[in-house]
Protein backbone atom coordinates (compact mmCIF):
# COMPACT_ATOMS: atom_id res chain seq x y z
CA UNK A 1 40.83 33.20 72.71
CA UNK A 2 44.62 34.20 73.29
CA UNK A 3 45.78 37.42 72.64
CA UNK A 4 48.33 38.33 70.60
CA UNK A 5 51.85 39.89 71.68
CA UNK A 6 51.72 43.68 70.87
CA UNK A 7 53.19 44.52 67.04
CA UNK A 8 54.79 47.38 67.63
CA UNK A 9 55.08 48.40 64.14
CA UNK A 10 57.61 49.70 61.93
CA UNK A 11 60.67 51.14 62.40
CA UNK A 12 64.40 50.68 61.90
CA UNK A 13 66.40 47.54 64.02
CA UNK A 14 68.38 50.55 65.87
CA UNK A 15 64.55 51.65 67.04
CA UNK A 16 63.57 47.89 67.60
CA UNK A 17 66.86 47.06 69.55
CA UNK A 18 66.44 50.34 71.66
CA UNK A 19 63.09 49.29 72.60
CA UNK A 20 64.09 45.71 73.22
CA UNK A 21 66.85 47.27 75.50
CA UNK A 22 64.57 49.00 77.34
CA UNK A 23 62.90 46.16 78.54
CA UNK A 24 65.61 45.43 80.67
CA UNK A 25 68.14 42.63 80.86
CA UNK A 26 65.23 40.32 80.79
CA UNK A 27 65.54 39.19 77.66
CA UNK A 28 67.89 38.29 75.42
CA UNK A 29 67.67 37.77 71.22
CA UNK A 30 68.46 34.14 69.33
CA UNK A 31 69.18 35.12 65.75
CA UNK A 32 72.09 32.72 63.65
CA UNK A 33 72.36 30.64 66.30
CA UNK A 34 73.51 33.59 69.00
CA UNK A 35 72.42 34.63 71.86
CA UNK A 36 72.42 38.55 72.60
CA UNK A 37 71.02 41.07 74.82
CA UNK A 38 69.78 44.13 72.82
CA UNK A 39 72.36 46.25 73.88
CA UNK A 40 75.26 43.90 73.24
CA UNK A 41 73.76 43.41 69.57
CA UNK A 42 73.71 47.29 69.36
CA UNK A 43 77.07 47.35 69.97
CA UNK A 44 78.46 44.67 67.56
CA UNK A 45 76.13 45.83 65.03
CA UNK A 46 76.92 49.08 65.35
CA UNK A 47 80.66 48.05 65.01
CA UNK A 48 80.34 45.21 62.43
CA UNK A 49 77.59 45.94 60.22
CA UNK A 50 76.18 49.64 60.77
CA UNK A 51 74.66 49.40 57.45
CA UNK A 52 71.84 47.30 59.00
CA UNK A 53 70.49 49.49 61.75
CA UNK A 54 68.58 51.59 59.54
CA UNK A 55 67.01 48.22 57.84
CA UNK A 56 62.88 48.23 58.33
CA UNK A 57 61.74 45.81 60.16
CA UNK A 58 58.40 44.85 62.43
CA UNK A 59 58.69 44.63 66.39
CA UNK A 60 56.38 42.15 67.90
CA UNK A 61 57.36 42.50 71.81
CA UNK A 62 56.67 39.08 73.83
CA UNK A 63 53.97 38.84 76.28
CA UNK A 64 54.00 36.29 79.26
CA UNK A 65 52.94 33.10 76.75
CA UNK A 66 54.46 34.16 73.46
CA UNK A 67 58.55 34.74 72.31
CA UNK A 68 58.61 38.16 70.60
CA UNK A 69 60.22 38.75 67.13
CA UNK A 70 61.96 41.10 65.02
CA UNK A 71 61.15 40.64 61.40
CA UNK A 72 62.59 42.36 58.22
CA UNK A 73 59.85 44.08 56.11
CA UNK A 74 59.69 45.09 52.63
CA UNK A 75 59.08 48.28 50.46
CA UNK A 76 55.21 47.40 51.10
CA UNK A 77 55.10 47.07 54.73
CA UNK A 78 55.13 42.79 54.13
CA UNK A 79 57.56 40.21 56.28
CA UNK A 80 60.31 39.39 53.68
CA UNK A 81 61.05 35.67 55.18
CA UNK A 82 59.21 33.05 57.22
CA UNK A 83 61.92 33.32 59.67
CA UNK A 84 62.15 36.09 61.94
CA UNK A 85 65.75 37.79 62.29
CA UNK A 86 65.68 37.73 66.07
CA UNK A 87 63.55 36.42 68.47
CA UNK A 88 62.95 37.72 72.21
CA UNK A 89 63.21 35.16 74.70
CA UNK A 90 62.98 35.64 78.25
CA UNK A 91 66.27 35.20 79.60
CA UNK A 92 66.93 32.15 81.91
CA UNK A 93 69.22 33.57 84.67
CA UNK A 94 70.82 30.84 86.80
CA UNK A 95 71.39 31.16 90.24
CA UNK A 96 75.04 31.44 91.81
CA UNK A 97 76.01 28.17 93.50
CA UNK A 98 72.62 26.33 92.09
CA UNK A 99 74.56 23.60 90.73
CA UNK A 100 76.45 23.10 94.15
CA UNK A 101 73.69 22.99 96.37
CA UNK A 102 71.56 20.83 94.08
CA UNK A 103 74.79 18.40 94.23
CA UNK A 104 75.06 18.76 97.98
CA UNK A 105 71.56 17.80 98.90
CA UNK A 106 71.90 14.88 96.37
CA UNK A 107 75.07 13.97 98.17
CA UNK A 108 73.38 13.48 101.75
């Protein structure tokens, strides 16, 4: 039987983000079609809309087979939409030059 990615519970999105930030540059979080680390959303949050950081919401980190999510909860502790408002996804780093050498060996 799989097991499930750790809920982390409740807390506010500042919480969630700092604990999402914590996890290193890793990951990065795909909410409204953008693509974020946790401290860069901080930020622009923090600039932009500071009335949502105190917003409660349930972190569900991601584990080595599942995406994580950050969903907004209501007055009784229930998720207030079927779609999360960020999800964690590893973040695919590329590597310098890839592009080159993969052209290079297809050029010989």
């Amino acid at each position: 039987m799989p097991q499930q990615p750790p809920v982390q519970g409740t807390m506010t999105l500042k919480e969630s983000l700092e604990v999402v930030a914590r996890l290193g540059e890793g990951y990065i979080l795909e909410g409204a079609g953008d693509e974020l680390t946790a401290n860069e959303l901080l930020k622009w949050l923090g600039s932009f809309q500071p009335q949502s950081l105190p917003m409660p919401v349930q972190l569900v980190l991601p584990d080595g087979h599942n995406a994580g999510v950050i969903n907004e909860i209501g007055p009784q502790g229930e998720v207030r939409a079927d779609v999360p408002l960020y999800r964690i996804e590893p973040r695919i780093l590329r590597m310098p030059h890839a592009e080159s050498a993969w052209q290079m060996q297809a050029d010989a």
